[in-house]
PDB file of N, CA and C in Angstrom:
ATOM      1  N   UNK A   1     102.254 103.662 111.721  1.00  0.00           N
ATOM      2  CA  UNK A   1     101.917 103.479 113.118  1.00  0.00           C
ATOM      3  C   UNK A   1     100.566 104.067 113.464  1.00  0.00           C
ATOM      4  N   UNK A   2      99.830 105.130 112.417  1.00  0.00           N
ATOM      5  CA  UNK A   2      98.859 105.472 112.678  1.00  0.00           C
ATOM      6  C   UNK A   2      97.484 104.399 113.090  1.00  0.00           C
ATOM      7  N   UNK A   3      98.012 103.736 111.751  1.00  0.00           N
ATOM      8  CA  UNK A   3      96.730 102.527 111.974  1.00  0.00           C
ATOM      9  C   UNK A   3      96.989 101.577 113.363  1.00  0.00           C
ATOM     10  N   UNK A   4      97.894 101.131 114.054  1.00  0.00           N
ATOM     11  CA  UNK A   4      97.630 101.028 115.286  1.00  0.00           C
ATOM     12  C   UNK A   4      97.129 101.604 116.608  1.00  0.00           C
ATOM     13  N   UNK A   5      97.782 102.847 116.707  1.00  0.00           N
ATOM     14  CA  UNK A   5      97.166 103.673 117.793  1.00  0.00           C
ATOM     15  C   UNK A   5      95.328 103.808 117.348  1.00  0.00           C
ATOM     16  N   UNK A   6      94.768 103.544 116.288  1.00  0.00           N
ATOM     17  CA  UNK A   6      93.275 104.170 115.657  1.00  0.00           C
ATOM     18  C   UNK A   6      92.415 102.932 116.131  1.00  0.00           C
ATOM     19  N   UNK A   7      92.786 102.073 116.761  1.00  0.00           N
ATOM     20  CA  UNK A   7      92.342 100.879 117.221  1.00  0.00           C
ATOM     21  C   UNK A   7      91.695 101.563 118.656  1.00  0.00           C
ATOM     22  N   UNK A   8      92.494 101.709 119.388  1.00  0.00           N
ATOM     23  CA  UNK A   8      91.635 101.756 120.394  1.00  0.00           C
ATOM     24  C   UNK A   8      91.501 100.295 121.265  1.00  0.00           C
ATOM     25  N   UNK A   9      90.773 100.882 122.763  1.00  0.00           N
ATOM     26  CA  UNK A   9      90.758  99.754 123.453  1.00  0.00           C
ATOM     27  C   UNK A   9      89.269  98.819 123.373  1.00  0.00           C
ATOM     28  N   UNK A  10      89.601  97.554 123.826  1.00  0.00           N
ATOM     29  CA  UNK A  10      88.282  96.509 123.690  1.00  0.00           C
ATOM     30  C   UNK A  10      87.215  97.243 124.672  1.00  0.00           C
ATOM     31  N   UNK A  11      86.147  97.058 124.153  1.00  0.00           N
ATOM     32  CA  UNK A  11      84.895  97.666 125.038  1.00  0.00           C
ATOM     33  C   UNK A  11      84.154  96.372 125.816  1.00  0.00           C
ATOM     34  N   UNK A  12      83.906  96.264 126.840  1.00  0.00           N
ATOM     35  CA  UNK A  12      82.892  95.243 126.998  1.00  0.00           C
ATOM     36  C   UNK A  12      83.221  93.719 127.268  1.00  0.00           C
ATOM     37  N   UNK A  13      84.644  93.758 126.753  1.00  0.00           N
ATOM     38  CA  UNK A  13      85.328  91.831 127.022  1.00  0.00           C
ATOM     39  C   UNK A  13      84.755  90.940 125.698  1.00  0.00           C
ATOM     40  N   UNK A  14      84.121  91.823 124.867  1.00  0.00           N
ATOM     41  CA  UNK A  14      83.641  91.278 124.284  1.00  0.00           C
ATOM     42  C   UNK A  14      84.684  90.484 122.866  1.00  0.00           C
ATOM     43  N   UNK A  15      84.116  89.316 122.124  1.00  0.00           N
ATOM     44  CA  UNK A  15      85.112  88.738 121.258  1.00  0.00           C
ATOM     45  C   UNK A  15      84.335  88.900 119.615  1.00  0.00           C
ATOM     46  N   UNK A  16      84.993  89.578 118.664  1.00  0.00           N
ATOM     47  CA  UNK A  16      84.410  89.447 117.683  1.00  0.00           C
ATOM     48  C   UNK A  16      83.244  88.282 117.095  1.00  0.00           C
ATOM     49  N   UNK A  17      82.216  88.790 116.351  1.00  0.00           N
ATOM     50  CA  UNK A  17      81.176  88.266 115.903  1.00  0.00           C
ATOM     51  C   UNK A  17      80.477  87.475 116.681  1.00  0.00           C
ATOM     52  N   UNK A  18      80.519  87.921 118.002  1.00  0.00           N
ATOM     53  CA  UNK A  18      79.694  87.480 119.475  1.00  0.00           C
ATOM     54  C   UNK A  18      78.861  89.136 119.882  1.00  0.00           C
ATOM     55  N   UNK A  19      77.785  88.779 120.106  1.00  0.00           N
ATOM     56  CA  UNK A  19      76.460  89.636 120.536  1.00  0.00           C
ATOM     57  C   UNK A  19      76.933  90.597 121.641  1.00  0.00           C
ATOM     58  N   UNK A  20      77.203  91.772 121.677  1.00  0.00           N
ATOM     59  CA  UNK A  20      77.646  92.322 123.256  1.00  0.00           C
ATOM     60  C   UNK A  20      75.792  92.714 123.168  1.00  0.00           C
ATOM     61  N   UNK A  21      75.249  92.475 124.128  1.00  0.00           N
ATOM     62  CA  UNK A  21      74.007  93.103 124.733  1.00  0.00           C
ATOM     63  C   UNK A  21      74.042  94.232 125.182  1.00  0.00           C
ATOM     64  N   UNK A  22      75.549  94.407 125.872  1.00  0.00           N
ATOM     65  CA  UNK A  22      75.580  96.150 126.667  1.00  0.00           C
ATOM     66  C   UNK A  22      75.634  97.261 125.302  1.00  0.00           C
ATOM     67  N   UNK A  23      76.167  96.391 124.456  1.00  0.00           N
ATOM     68  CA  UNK A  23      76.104  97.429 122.992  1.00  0.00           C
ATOM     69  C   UNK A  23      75.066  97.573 122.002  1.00  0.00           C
ATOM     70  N   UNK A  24      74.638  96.573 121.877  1.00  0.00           N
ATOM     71  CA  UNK A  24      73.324  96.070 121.099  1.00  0.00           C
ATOM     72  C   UNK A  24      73.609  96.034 119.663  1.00  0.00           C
ATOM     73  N   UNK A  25      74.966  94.972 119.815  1.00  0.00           N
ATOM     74  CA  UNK A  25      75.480  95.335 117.917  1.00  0.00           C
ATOM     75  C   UNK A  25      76.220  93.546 117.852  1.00  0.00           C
ATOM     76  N   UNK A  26      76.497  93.234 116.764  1.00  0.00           N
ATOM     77  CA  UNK A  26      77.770  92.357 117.024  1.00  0.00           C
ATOM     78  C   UNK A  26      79.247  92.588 116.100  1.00  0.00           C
ATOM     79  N   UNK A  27      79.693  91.579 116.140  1.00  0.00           N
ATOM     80  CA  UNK A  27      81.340  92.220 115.713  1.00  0.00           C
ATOM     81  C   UNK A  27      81.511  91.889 114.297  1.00  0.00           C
ATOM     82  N   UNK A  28      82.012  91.235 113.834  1.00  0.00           N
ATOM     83  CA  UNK A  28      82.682  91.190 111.824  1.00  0.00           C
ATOM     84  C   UNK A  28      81.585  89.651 111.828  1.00  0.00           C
ATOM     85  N   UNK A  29      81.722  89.292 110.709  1.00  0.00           N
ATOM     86  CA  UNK A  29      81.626  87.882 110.085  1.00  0.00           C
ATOM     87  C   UNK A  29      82.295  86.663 111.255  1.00  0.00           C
ATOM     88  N   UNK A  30      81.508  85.748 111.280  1.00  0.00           N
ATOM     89  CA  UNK A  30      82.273  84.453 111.949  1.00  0.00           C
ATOM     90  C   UNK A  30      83.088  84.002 111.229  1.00  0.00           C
ATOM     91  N   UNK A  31      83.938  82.756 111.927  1.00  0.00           N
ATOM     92  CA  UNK A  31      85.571  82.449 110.991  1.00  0.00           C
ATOM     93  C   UNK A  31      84.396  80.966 110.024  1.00  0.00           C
ATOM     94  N   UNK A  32      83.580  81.032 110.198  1.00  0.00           N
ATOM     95  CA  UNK A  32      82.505  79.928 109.628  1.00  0.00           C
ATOM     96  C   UNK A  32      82.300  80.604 108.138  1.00  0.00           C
ATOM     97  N   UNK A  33      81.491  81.641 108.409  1.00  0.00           N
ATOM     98  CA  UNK A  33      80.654  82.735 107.146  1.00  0.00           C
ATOM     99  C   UNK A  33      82.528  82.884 106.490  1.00  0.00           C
ATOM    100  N   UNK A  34      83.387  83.393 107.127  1.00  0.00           N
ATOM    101  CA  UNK A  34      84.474  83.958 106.405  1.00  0.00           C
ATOM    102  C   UNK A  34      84.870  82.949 105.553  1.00  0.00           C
ATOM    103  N   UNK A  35      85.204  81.321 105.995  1.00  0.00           N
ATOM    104  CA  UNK A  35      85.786  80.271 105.231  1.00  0.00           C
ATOM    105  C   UNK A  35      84.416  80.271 104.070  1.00  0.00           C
ATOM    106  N   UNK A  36      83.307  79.978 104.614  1.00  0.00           N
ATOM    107  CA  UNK A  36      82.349  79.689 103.296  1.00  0.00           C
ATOM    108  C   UNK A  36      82.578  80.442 101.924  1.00  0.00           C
ATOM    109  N   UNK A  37      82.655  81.688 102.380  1.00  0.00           N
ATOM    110  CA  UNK A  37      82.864  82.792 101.599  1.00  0.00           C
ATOM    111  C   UNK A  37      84.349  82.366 100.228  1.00  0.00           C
ATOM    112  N   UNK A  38      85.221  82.088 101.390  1.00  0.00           N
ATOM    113  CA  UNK A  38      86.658  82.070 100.677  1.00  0.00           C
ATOM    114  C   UNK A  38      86.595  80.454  99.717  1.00  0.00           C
ATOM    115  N   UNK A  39      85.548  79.704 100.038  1.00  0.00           N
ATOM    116  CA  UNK A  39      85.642  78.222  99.240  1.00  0.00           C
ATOM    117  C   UNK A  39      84.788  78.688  98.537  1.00  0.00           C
ATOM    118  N   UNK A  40      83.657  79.781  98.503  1.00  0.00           N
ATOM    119  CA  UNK A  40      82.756  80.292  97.276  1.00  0.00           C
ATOM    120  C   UNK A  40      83.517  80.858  96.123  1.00  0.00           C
ATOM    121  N   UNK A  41      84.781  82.074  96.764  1.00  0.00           N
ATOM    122  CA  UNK A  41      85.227  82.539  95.545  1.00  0.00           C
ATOM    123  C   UNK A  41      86.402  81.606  94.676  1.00  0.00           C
ATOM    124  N   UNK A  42      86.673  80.413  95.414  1.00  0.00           N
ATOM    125  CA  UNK A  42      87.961  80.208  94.955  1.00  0.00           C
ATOM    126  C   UNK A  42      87.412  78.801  93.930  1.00  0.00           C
ATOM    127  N   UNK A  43      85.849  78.420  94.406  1.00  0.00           N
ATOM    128  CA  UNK A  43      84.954  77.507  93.361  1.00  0.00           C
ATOM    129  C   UNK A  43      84.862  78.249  91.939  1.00  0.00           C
ATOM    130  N   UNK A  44      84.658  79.427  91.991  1.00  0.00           N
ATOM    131  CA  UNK A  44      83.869  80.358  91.029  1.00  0.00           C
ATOM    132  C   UNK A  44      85.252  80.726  90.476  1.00  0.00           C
ATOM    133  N   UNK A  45      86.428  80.937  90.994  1.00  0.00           N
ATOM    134  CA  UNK A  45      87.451  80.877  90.052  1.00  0.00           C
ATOM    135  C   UNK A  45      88.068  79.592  89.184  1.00  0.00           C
ATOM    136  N   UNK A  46      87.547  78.873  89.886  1.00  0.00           N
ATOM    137  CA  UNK A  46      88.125  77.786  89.487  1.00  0.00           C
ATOM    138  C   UNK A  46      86.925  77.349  87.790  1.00  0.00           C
ATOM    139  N   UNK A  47      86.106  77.360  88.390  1.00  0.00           N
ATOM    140  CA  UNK A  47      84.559  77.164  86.961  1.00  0.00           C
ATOM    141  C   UNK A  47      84.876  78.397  85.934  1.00  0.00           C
ATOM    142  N   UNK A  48      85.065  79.681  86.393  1.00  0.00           N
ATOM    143  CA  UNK A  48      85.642  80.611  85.261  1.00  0.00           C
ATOM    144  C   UNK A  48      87.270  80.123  84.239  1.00  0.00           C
ATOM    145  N   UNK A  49      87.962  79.430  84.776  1.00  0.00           N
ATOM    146  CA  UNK A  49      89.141  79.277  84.132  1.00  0.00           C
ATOM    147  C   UNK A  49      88.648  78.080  83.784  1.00  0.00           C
ATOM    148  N   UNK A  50      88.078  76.704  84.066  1.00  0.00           N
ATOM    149  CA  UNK A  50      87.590  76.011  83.227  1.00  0.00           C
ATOM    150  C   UNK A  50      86.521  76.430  81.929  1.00  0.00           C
ATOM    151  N   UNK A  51      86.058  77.136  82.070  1.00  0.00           N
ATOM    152  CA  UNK A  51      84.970  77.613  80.770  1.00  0.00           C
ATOM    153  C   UNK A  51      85.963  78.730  80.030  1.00  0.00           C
ATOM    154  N   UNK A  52      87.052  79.047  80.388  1.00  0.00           N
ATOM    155  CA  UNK A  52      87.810  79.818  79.425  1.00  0.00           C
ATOM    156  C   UNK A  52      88.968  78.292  78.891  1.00  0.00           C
ATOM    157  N   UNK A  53      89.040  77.502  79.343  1.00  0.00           N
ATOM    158  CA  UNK A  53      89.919  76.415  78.715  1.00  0.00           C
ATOM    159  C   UNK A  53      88.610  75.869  77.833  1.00  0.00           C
ATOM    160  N   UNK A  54      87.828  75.482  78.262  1.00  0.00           N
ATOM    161  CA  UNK A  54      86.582  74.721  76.869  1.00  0.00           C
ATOM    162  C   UNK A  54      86.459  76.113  75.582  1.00  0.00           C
ATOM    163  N   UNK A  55      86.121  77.413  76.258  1.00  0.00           N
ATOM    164  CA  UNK A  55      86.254  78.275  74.862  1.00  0.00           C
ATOM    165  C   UNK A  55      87.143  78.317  73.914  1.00  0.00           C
ATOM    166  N   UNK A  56      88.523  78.049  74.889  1.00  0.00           N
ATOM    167  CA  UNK A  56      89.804  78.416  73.609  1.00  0.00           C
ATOM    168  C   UNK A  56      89.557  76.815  72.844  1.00  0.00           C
ATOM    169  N   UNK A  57      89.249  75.861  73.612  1.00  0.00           N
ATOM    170  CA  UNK A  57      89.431  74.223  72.943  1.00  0.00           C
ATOM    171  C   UNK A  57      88.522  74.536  71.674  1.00  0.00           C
ATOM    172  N   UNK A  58      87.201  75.169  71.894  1.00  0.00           N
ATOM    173  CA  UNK A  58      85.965  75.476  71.009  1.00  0.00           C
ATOM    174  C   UNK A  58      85.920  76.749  69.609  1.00  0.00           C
ATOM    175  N   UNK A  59      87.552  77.227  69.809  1.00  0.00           N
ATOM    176  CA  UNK A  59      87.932  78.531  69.187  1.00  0.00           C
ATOM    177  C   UNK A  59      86.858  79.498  69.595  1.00  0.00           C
ATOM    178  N   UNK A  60      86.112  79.814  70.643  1.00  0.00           N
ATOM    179  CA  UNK A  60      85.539  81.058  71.148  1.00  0.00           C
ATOM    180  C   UNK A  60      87.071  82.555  71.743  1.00  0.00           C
ATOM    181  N   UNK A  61      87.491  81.614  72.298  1.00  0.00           N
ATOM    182  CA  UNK A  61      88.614  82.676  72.657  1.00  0.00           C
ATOM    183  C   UNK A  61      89.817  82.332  71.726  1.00  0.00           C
ATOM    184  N   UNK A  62      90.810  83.837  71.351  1.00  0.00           N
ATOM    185  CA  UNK A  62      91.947  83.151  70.431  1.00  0.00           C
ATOM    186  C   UNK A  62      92.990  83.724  71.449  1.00  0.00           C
ATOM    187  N   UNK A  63      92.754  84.417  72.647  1.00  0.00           N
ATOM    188  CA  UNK A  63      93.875  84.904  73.502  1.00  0.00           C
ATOM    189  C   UNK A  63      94.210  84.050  74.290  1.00  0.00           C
ATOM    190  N   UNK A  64      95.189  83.456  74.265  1.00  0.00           N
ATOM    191  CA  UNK A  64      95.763  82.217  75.167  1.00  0.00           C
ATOM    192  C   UNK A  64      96.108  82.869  76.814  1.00  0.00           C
ATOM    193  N   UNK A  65      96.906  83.894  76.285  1.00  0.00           N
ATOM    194  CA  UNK A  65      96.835  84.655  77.740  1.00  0.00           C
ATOM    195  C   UNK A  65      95.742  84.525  78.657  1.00  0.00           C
ATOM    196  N   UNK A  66      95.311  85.125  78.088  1.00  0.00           N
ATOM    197  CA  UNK A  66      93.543  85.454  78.864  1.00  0.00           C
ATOM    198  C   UNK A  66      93.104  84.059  79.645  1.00  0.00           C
ATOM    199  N   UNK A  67      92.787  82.546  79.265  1.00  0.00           N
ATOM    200  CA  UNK A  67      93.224  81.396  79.057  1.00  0.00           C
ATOM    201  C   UNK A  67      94.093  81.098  80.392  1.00  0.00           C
ATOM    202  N   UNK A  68      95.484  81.220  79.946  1.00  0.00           N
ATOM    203  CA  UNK A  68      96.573  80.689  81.165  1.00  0.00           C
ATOM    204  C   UNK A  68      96.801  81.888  82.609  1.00  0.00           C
ATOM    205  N   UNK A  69      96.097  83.113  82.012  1.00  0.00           N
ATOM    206  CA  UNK A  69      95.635  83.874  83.503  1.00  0.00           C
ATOM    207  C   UNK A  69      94.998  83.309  83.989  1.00  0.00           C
ATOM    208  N   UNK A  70      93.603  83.300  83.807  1.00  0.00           N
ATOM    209  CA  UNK A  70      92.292  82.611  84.466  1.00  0.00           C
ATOM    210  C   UNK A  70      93.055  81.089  84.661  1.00  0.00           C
ATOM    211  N   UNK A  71      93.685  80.130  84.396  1.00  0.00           N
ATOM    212  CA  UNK A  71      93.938  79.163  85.054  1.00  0.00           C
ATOM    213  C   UNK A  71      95.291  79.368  86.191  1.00  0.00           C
ATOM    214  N   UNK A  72      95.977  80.328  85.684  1.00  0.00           N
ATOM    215  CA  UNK A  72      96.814  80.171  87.017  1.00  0.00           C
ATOM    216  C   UNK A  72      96.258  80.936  88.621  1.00  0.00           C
ATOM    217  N   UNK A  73      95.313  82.030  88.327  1.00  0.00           N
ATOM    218  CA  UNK A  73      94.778  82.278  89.036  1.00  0.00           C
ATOM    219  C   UNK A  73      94.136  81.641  89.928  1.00  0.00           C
ATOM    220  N   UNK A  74      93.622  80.254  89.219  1.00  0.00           N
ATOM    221  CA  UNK A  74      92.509  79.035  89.736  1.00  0.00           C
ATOM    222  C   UNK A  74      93.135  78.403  90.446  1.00  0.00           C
ATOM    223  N   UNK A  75      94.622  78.238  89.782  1.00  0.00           N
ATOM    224  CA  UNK A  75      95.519  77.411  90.554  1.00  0.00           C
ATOM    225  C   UNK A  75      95.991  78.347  92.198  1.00  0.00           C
ATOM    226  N   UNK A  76      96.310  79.375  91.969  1.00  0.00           N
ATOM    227  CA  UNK A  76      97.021  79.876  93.147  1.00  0.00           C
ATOM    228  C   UNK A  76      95.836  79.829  94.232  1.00  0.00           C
ATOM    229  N   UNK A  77      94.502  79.694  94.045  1.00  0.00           N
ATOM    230  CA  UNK A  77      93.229  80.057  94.837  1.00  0.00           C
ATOM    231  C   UNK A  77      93.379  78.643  95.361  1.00  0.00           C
ATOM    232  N   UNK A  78      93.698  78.023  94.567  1.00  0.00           N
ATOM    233  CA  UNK A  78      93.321  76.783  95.057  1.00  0.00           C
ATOM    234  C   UNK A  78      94.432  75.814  96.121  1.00  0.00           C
ATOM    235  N   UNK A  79      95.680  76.518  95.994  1.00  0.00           N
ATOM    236  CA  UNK A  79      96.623  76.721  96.570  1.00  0.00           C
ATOM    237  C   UNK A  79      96.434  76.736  97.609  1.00  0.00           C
ATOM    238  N   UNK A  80      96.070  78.216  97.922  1.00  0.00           N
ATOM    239  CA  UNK A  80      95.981  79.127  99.657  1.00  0.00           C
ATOM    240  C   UNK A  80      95.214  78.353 100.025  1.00  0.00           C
ATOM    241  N   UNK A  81      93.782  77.497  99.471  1.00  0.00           N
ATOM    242  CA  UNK A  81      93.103  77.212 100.051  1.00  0.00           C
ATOM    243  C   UNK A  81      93.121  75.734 100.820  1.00  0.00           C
ATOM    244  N   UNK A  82      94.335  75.690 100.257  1.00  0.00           N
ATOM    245  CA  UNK A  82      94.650  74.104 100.813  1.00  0.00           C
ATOM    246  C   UNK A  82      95.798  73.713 101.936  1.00  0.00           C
ATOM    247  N   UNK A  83      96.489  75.310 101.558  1.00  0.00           N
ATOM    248  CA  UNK A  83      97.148  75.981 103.197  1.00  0.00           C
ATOM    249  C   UNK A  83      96.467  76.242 104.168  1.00  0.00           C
ATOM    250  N   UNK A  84      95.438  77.059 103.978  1.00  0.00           N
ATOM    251  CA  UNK A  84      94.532  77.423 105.156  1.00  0.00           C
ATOM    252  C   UNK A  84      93.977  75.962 105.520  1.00  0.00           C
ATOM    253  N   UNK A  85      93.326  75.262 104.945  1.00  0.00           N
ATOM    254  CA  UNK A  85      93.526  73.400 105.474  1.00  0.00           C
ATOM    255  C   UNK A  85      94.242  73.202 105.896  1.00  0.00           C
ATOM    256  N   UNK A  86      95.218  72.981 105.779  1.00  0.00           N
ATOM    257  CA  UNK A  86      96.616  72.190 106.074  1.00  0.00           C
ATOM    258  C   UNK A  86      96.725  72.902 107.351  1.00  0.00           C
ATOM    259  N   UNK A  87      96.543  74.294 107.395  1.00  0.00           N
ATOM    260  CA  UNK A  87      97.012  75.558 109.014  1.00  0.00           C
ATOM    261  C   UNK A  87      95.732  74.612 109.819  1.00  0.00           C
ATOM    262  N   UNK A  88      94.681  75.056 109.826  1.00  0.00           N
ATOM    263  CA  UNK A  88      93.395  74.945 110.829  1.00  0.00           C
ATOM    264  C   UNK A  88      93.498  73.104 111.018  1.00  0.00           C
ATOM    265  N   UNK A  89      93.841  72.400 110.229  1.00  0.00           N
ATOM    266  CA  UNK A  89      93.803  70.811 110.541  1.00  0.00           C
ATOM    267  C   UNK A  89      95.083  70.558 111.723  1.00  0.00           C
ATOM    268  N   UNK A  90      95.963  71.389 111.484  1.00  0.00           N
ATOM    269  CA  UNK A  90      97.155  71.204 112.362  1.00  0.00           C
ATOM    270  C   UNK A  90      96.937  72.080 113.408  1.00  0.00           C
ATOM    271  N   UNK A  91      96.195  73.239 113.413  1.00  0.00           N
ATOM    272  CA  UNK A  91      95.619  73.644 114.608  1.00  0.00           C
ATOM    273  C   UNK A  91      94.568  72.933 115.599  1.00  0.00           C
ATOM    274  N   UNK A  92      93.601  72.359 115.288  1.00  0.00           N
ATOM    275  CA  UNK A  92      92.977  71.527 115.458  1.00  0.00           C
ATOM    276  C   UNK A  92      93.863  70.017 115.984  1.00  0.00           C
ATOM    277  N   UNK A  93      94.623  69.511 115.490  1.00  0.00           N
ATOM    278  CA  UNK A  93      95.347  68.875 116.234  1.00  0.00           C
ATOM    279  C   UNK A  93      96.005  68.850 117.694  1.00  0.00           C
ATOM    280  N   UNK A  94      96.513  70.258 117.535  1.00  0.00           N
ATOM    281  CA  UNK A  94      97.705  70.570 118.508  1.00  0.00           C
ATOM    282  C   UNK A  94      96.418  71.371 119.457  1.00  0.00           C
ATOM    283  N   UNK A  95      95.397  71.555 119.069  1.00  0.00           N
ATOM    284  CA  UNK A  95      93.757  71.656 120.788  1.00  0.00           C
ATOM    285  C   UNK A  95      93.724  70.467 121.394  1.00  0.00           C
ATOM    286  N   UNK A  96      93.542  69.437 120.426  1.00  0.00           N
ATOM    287  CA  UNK A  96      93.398  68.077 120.659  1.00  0.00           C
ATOM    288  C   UNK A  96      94.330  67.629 121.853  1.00  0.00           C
ATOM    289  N   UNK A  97      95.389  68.048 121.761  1.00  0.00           N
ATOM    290  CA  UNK A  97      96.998  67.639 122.646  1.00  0.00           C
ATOM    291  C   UNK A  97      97.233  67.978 123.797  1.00  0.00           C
ATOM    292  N   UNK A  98      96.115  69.141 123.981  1.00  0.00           N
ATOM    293  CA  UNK A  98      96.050  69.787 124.837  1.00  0.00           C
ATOM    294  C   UNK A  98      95.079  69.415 126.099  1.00  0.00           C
ATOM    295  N   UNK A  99      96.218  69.179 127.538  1.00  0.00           N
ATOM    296  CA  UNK A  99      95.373  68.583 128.663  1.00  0.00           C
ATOM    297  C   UNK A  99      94.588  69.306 129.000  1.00  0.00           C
ATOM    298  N   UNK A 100      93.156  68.580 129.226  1.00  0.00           N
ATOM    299  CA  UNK A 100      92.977  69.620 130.370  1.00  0.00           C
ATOM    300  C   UNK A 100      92.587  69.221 131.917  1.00  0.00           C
TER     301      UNK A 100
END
């Protein structure tokens, strides 16, 4: 419960990664920079477990493990990332639905 009370209250009305002027700072990463980020690492996992499947094909690697880590890893990245699609497309819908 500590980590809730350590929050504290909003200053300013202000909304993350928007400019407060009365502060002269801004807030975290946009949900823009954050997704780029998350389709960067989950590319770069995905190209690492392919170049460990061409090594073992090439006998560079003889640990298969090593191999079916790096690909299931690729797989689960690639997973979430197609949930978080699937969430924001159906969010995006149900704005759409919305009168105004």
């Amino acid at each position: 419960m500590d980590g809730i009370n350590s929050i504290g209250p909003v200053q300013g009305g202000s909304f993350p990664g928007k400019v407060n002027p009365a502060l002269g700072q801004t807030g975290g990463p946009s949900f823009r920079d954050t997704l780029n980020g998350f389709l960067k690492d989950v590319d770069h996992t995905m190209k690492k477990a392919d170049l460990s499947i061409q090594q073992l094909a090439a006998g560079e690697i003889t640990d298969v493990h090593q191999v079916m880590s790096a690909a299931e890893e690729a797989n689960v990245a690639f997973n979430m990332m197609m949930e978080i699609r699937t969430k924001v497309m159906d969010a995006y819908q149900e704005i759409m639905r919305i009168r105004i």
